[in-house]
C-alpha atoms as a PDB file:
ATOM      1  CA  UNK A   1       0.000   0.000   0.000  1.00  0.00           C
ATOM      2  CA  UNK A   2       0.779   3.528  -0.718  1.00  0.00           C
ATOM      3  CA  UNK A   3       1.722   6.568   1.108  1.00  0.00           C
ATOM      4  CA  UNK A   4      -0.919   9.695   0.416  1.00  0.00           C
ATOM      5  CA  UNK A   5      -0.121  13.133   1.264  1.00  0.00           C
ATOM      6  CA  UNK A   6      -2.790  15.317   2.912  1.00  0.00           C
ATOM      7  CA  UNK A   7      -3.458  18.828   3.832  1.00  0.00           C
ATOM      8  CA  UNK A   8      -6.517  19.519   6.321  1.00  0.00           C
ATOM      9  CA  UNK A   9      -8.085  22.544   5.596  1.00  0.00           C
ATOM     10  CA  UNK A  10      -9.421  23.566   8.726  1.00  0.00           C
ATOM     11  CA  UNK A  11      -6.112  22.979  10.490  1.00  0.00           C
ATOM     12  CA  UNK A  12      -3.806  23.440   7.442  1.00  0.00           C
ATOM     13  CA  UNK A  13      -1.653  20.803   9.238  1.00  0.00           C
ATOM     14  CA  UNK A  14      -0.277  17.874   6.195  1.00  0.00           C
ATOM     15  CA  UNK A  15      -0.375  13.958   7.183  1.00  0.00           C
ATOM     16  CA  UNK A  16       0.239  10.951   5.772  1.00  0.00           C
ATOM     17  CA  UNK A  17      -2.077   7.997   4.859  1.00  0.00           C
ATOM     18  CA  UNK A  18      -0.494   4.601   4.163  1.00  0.00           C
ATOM     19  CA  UNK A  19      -4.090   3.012   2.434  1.00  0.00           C
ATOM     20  CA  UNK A  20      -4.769   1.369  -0.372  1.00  0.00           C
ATOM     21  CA  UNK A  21      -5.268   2.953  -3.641  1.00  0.00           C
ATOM     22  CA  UNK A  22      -8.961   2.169  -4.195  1.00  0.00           C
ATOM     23  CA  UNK A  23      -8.909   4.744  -1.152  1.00  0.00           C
ATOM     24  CA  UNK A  24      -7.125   7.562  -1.715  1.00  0.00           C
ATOM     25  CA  UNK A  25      -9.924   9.921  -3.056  1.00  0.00           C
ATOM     26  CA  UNK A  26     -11.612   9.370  -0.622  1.00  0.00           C
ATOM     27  CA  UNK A  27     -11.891  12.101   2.295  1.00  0.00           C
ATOM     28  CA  UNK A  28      -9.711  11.422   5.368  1.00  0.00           C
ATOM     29  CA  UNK A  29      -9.819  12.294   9.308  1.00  0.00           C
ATOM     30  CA  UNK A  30      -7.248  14.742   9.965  1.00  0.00           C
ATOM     31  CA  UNK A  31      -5.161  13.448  12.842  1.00  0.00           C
ATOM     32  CA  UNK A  32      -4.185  16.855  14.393  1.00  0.00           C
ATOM     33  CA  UNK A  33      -7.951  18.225  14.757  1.00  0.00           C
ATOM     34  CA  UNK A  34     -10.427  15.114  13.895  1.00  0.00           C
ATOM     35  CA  UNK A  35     -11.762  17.140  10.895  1.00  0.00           C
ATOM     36  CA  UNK A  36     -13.001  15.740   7.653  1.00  0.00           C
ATOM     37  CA  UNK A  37     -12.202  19.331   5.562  1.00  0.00           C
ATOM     38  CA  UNK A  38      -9.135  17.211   4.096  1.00  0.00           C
ATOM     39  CA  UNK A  39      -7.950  16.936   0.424  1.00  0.00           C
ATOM     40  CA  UNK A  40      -5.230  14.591  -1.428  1.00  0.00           C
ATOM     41  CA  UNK A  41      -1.914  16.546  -2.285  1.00  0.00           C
ATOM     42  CA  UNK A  42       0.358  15.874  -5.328  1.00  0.00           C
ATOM     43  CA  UNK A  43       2.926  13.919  -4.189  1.00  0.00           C
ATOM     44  CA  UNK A  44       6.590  13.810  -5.277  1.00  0.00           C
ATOM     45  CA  UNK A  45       7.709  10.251  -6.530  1.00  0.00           C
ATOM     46  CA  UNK A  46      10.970   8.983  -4.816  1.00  0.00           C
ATOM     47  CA  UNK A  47      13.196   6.562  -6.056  1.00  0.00           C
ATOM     48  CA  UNK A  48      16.757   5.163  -4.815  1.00  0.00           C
ATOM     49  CA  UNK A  49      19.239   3.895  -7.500  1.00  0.00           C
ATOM     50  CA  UNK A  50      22.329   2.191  -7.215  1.00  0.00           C
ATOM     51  CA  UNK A  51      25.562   3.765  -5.995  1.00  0.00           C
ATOM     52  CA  UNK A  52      27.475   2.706  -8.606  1.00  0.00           C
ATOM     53  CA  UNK A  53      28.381   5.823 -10.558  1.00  0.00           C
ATOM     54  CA  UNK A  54      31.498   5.948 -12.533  1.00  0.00           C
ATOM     55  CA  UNK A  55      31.785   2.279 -12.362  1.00  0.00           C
ATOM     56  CA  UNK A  56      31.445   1.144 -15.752  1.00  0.00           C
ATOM     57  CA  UNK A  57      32.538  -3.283 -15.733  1.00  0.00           C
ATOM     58  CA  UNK A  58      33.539  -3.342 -12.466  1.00  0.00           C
ATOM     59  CA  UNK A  59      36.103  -5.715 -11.341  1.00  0.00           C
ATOM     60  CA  UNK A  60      38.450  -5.796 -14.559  1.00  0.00           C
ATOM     61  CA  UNK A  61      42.009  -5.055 -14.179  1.00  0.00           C
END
């Protein structure tokens, strides 16, 4: 399951959501104040590569 970013709007406080995706649209309690005033932000998608820059073969000598 997913992490969802949300902003309440009667707060203005953001939280997370780990829920499935059928889910996300739909409206979530805010944690901070209890209220429903919440909507889905735009999320920026993370990714971790390999630390193997500059290593082109590896191994040969």
């Amino acid at each position: 399951m997913p992490f969802y970013e949300y902003r309440c709007k009667d707060c203005n406080k953001l939280f997370e959501c780990l829920i499935s995706i059928s889910q996300a649209d739909q409206t979530q309690n805010c944690p901070h104040c209890g209220g429903r005033n919440t909507e889905k932000q735009l999320s920026v998608f993370a990714a971790k590569s390999s630390s193997t820059a500059g290593s082109f073969g590896g191994g040969f000598t």
